[in-house]
Every structure is written in C-alpha cells, then in structure tokens.
C-alpha atoms as a PDB file:
ATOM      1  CA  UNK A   1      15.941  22.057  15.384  1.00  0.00           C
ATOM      2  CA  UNK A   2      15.589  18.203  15.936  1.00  0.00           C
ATOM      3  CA  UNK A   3      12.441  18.666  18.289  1.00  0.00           C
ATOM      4  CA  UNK A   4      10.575  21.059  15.785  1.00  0.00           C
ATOM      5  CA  UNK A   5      11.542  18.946  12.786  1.00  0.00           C
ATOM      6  CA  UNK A   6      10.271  15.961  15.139  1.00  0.00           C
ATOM      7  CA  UNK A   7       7.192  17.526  15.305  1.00  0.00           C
ATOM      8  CA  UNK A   8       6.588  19.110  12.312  1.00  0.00           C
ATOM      9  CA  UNK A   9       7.639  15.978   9.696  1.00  0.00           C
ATOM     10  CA  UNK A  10       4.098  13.488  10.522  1.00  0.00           C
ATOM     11  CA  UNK A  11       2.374  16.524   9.324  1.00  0.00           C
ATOM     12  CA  UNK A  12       4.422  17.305   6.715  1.00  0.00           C
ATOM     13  CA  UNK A  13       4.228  13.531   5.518  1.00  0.00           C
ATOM     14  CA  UNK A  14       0.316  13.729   5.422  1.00  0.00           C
ATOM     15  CA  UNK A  15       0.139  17.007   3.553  1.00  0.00           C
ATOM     16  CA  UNK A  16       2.663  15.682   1.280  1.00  0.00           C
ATOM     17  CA  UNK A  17       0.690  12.255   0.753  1.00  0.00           C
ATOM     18  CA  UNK A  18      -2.359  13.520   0.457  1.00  0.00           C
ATOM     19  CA  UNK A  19      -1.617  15.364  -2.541  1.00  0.00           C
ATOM     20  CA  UNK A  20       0.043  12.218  -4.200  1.00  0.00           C
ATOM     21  CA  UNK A  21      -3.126  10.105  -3.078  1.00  0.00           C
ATOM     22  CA  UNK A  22      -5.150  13.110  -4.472  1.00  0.00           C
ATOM     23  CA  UNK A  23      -3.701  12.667  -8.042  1.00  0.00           C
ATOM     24  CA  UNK A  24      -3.498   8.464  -7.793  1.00  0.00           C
ATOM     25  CA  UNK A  25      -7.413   9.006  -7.481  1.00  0.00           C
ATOM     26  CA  UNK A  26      -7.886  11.686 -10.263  1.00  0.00           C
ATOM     27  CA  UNK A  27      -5.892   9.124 -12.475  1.00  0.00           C
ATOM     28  CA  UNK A  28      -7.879   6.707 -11.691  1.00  0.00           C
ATOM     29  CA  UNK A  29     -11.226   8.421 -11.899  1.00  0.00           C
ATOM     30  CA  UNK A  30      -9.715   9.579 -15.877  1.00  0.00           C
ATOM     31  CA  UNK A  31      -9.041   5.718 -16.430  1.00  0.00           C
ATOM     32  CA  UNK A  32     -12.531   4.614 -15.424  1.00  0.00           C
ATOM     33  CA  UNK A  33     -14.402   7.718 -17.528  1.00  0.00           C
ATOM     34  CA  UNK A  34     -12.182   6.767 -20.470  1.00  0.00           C
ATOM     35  CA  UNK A  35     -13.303   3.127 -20.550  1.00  0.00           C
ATOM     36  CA  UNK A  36     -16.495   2.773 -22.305  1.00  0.00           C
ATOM     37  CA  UNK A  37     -15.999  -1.085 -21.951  1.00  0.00           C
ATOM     38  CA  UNK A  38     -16.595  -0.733 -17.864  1.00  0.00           C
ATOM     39  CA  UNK A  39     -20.620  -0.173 -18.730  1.00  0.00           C
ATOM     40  CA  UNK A  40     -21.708  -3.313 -20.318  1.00  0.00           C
ATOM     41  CA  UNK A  41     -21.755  -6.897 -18.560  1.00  0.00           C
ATOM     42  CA  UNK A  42     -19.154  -8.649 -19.545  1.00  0.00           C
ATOM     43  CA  UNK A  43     -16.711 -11.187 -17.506  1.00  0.00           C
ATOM     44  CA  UNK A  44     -14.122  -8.841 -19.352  1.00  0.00           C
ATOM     45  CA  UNK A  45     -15.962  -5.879 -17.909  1.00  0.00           C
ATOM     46  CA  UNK A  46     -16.300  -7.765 -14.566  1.00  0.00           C
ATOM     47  CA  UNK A  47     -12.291  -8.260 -14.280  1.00  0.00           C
ATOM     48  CA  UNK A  48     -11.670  -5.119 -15.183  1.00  0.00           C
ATOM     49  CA  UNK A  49     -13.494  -3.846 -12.493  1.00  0.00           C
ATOM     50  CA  UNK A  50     -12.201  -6.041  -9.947  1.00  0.00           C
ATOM     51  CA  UNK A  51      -8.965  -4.555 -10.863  1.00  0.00           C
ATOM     52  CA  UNK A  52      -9.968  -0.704 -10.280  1.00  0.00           C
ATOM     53  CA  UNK A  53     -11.256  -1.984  -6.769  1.00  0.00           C
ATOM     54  CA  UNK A  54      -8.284  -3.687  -5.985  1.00  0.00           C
ATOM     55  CA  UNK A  55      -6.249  -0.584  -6.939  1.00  0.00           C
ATOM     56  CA  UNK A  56      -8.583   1.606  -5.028  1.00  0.00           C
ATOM     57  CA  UNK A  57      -8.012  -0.124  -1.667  1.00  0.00           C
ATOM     58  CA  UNK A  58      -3.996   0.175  -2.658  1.00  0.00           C
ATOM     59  CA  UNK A  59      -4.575   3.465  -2.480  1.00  0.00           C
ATOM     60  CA  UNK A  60      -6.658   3.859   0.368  1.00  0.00           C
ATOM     61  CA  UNK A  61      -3.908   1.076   2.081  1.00  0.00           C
ATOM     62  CA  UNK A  62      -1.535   3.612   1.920  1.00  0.00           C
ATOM     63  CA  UNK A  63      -3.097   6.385   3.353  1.00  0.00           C
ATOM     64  CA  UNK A  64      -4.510   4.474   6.611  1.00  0.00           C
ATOM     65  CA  UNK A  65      -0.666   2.688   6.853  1.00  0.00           C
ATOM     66  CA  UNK A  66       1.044   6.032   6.671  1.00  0.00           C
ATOM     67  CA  UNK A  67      -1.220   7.956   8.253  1.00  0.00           C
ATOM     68  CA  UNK A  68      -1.624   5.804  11.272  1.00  0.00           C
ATOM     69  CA  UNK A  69       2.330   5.775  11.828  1.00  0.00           C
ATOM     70  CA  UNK A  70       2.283   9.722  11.611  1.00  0.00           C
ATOM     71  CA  UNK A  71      -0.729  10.024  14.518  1.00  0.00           C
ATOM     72  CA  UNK A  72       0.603   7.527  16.423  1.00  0.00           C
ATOM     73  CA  UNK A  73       4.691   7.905  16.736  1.00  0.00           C
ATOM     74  CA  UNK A  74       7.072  10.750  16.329  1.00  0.00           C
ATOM     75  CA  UNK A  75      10.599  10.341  15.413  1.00  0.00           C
ATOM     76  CA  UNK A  76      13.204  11.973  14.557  1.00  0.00           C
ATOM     77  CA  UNK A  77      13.286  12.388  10.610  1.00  0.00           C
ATOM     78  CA  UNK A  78      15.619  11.895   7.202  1.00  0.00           C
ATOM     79  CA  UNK A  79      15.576  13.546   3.933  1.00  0.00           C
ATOM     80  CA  UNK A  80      14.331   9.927   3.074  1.00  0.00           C
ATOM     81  CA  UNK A  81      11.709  10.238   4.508  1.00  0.00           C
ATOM     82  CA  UNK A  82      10.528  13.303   2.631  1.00  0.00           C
ATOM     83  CA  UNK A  83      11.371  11.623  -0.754  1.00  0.00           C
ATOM     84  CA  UNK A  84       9.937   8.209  -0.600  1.00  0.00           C
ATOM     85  CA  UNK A  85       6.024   9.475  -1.134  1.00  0.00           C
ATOM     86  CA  UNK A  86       7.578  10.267  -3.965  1.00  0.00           C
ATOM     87  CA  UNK A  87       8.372   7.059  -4.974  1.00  0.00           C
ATOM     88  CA  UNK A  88       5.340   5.526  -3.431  1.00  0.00           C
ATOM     89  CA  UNK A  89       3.419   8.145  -6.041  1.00  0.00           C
ATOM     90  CA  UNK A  90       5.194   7.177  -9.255  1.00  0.00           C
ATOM     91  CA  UNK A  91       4.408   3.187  -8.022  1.00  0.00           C
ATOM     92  CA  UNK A  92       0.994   4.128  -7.699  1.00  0.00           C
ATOM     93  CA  UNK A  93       0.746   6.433 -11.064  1.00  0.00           C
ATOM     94  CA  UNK A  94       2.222   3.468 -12.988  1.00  0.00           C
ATOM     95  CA  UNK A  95      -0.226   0.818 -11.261  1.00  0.00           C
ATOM     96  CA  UNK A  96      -3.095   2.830 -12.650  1.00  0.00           C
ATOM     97  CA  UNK A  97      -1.433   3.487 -16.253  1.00  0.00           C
ATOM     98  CA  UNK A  98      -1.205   0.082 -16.134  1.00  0.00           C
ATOM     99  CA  UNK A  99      -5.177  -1.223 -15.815  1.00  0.00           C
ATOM    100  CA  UNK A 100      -6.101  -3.453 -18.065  1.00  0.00           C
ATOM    101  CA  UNK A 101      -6.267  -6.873 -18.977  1.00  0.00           C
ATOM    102  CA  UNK A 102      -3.481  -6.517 -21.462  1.00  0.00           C
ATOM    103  CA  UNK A 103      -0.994  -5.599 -18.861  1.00  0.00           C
ATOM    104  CA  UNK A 104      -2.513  -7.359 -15.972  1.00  0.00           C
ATOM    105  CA  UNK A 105       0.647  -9.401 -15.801  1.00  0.00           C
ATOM    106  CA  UNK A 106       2.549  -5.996 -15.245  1.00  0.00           C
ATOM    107  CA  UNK A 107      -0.332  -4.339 -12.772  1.00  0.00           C
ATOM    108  CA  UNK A 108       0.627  -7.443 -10.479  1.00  0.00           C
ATOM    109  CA  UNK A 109       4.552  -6.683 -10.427  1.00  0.00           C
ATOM    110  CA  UNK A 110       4.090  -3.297  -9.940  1.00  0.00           C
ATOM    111  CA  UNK A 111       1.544  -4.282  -6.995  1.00  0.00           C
ATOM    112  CA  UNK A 112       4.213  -6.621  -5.042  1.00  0.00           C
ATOM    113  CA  UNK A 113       6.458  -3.552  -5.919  1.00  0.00           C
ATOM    114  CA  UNK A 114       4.042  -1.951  -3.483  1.00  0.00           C
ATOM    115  CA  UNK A 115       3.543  -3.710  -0.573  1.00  0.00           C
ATOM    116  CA  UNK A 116       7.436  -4.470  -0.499  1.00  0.00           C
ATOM    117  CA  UNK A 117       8.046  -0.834  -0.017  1.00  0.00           C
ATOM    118  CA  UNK A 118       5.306  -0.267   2.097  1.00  0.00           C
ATOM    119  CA  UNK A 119       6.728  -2.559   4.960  1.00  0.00           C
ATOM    120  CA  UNK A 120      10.546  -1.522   4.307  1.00  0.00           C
ATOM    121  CA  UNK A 121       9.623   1.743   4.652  1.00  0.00           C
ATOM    122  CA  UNK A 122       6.977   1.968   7.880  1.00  0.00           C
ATOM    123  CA  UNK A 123      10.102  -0.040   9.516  1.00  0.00           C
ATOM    124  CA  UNK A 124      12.546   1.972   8.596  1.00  0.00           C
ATOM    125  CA  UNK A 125       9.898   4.598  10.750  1.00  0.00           C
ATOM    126  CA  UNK A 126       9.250   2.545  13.521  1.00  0.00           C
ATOM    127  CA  UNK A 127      12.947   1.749  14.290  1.00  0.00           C
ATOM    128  CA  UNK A 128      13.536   5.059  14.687  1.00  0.00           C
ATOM    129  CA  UNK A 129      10.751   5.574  16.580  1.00  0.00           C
ATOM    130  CA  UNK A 130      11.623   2.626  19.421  1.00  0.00           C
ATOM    131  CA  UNK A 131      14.714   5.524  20.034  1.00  0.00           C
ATOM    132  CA  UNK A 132      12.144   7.949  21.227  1.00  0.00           C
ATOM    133  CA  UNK A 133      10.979   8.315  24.624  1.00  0.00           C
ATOM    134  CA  UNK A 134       7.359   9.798  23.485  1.00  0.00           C
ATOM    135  CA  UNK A 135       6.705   6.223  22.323  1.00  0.00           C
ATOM    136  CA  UNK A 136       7.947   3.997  24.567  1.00  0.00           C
ATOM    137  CA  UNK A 137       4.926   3.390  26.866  1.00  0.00           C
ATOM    138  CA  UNK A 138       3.997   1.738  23.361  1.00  0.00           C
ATOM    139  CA  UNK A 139       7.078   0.011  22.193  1.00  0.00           C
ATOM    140  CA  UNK A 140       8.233  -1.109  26.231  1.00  0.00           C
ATOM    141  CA  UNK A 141       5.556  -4.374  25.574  1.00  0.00           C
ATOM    142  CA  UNK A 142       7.063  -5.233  21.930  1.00  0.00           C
ATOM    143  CA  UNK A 143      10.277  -6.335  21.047  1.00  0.00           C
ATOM    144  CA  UNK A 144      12.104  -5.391  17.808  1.00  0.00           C
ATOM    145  CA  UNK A 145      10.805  -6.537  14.429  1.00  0.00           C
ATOM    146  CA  UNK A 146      12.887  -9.464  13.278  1.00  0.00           C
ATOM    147  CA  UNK A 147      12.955 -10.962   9.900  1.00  0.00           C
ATOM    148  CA  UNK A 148      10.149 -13.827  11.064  1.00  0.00           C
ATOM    149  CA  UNK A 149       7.841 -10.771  11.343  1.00  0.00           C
ATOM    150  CA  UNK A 150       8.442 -10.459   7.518  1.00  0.00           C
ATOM    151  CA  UNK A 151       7.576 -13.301   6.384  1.00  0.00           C
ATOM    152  CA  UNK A 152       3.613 -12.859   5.845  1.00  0.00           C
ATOM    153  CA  UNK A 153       4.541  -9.850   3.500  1.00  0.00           C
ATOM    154  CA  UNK A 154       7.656 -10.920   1.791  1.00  0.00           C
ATOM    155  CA  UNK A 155       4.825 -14.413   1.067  1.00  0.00           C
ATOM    156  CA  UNK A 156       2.404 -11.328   0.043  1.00  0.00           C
ATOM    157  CA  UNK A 157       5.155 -10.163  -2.368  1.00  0.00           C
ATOM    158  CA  UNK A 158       6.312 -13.298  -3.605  1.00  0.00           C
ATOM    159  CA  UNK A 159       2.727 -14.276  -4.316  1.00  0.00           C
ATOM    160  CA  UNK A 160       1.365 -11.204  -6.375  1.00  0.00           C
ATOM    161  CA  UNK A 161       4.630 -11.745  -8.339  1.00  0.00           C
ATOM    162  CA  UNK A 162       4.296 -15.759  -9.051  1.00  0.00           C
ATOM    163  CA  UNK A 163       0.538 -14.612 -10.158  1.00  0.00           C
ATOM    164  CA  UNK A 164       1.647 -11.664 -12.750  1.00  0.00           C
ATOM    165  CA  UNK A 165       4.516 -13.935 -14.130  1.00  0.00           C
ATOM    166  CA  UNK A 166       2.142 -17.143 -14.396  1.00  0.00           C
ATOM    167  CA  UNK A 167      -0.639 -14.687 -15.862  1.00  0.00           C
ATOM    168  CA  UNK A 168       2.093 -13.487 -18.278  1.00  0.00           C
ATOM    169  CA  UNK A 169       3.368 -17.697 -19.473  1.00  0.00           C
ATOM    170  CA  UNK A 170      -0.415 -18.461 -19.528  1.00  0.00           C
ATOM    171  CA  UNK A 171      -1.956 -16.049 -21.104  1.00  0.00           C
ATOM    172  CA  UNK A 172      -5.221 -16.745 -19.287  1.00  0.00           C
ATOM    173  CA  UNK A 173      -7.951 -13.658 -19.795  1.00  0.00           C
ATOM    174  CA  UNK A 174     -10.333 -14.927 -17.287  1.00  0.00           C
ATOM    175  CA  UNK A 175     -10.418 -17.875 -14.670  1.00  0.00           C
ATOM    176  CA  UNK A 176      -6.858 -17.720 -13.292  1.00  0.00           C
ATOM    177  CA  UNK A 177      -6.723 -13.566 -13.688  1.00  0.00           C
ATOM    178  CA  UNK A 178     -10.528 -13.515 -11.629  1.00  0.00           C
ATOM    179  CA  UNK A 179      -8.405 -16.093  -8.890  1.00  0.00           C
ATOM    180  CA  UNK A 180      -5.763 -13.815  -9.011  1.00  0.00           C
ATOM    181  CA  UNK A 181      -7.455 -10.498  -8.892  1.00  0.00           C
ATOM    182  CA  UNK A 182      -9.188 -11.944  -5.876  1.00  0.00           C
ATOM    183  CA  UNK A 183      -6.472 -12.894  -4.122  1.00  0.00           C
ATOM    184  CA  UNK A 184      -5.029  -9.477  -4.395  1.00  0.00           C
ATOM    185  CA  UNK A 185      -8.562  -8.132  -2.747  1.00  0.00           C
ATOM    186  CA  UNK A 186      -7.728 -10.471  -0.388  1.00  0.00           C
ATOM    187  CA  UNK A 187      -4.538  -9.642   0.293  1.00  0.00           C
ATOM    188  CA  UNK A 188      -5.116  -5.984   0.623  1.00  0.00           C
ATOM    189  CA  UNK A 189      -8.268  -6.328   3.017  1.00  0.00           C
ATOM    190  CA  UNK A 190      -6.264  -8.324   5.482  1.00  0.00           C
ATOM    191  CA  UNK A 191      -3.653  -6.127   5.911  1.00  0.00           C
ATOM    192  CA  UNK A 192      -6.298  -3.300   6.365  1.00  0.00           C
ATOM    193  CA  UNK A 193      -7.454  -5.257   9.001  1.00  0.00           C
ATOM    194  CA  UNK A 194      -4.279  -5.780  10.782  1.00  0.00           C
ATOM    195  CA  UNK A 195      -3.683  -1.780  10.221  1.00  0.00           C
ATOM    196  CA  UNK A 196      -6.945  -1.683  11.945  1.00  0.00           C
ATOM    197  CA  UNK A 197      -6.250  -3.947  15.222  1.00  0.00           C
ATOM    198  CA  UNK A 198      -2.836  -2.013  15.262  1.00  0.00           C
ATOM    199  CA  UNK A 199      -4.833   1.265  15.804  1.00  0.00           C
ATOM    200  CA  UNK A 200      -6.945   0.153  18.499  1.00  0.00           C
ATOM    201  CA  UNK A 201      -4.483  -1.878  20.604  1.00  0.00           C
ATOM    202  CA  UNK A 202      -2.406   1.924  20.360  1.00  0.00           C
ATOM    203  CA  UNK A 203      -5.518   3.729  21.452  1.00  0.00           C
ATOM    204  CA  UNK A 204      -5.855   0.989  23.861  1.00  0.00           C
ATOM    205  CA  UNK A 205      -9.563   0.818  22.793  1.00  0.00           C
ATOM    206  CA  UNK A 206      -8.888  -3.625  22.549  1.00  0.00           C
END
C-alpha cells in the first residue's frame, strides 16, 4: 500500500491541480470579459492589466512549482497533501475576485498569502522526499534546507505585504501601485527562473 500510494499520489496531485488551475483561469478569463474598462488606454486600464498578468504568472507559478516536484521526486504521501490544492485553489479564487484597483491593497495580502504557502508546502514535500532512496542520487549533493534558505521568500512575503498595507495608508491609484505591481512581476519571474535552473540541474542538462 505505501509503494502504490508512492506512486500513484504525483499523479494524483497533477490531476487534482490541474482542475483547480483550470477554474483559477476560467475566473480569470470571466473577470477580464466583464471589464469593459480593460479596452481603452488609460494608466487605470494599464494597472489593471498589469495586475491580470501578474496573477496569470501566479497561476502558471504554481503549476511549474508543483508540477516539477511531482516529475521529479516521489515520496511517501499524507492526507495533507491531498487537501492543500485545495487551499492553494480558494487563495487563488480569492486573488482573482479580488482584481481591481479598489482592492489592490487586498490582491497584495492575498499574494504574500501565496508564495508563503507555496514554499511551506514544496518543503514539507521535499523533506519527505530526502527519506527516499529513489531520490537520493539527487539529494546525496544537497544538504537539508535550513531557515537561511528562507530568507529570499519570507523577504518576498514580507515585501508584497509592506506594499498592500502602504498601498492601503496611501491611497495611491497610480505611481506607487505601477512600482508595486512591478515588483510583484518581478518577483514572480525570478522565482520562475530559479524553478527553471532547478529543473535542469535535476535533468542534469546544466
């Protein structure tokens, strides 16, 4: 039972997330239909744009983190582990409910929401999968995660949270919420990138 749930949960996981990342972008599709305001050329229109991109790459984010645990590693699973999408998917559902400039303060919480579960949870995966012998011609060259390797995303977190609560006392509309918006991009493009150097140094293709 422990070897075919072993096997079975990565795939399991993906059909599971799939479906939740399959709704996040019907939601968000609605959202952007809905909007008449998202045709003209505005900075308004501009921001709000910028803010269905940003949300778009949290969503694709998701899929290349959890999806490149699930090819890569197999452990053995918990009931958590079948529930958290879950949780991930009412994150994301809320993130897009939330677009808007009037709730941009919001959006940004809920993002840092986001990428603090993201790590907690992938680690929660990967210690479990250090225990496994199928993975330890990958894990034999890397020590355990300490809480130094946290830092750059607990800083991601903190940051995305300072910005929504100093959005939210300022009540800026355009100049600080474009800087913030962009930081966010930012912030989601890098750690597609280090998903991405992660990939190839497991395929041993760098």
């Amino acid at each position: 039972m422990r070897e075919r749930a072993k096997q079975q949960m990565p795939m399991v996981l993906l059909t599971l997330l799939s479906i939740i990342q399959a709704l996040a972008l019907e939601l968000l599709w609605a959202h952007i239909r809905a909007e008449p305001m998202l045709l003209s050329f505005t900075g308004e229109s501009l921001l709000a744009w910028l803010q269905i991109i940003v949300t778009l790459m949290g969503i694709i984010l998701i899929w290349l983190l959890y999806s490149s645990v699930t090819m890569r590693f197999t452990w053995t699973p918990t009931p958590g582990d079948s529930v958290i999408p879950f949780g991930i998917g009412l994150l994301e559902f809320t993130l897009i409910a939330s677009l808007g400039l009037d709730y941009l303060p919001v959006w940004f919480v809920l993002l840092a929401m986001l990428f603090a579960v993201m790590p907690a949870t992938l680690q929660s995966i990967l210690r479990r999968a250090r225990l496994e012998q199928e993975n330890s011609s990958y894990f034999a060259a890397i020590p355990p995660a300490t809480l130094r390797d946290f830092f750059p995303a607990m800083l991601i977190v903190l940051l995305l949270a300072a910005l929504g609560l100093i959005l939210q006392l300022s009540g800026d509309q355009y100049l600080f919420a474009l800087i913030s918006l962009l930081i966010a991009a930012a912030a989601h493009a890098y750690q597609m990138y280090l998903s991405s150097v992660r990939w190839k140094k497991a395929m041993l293709l760098q």
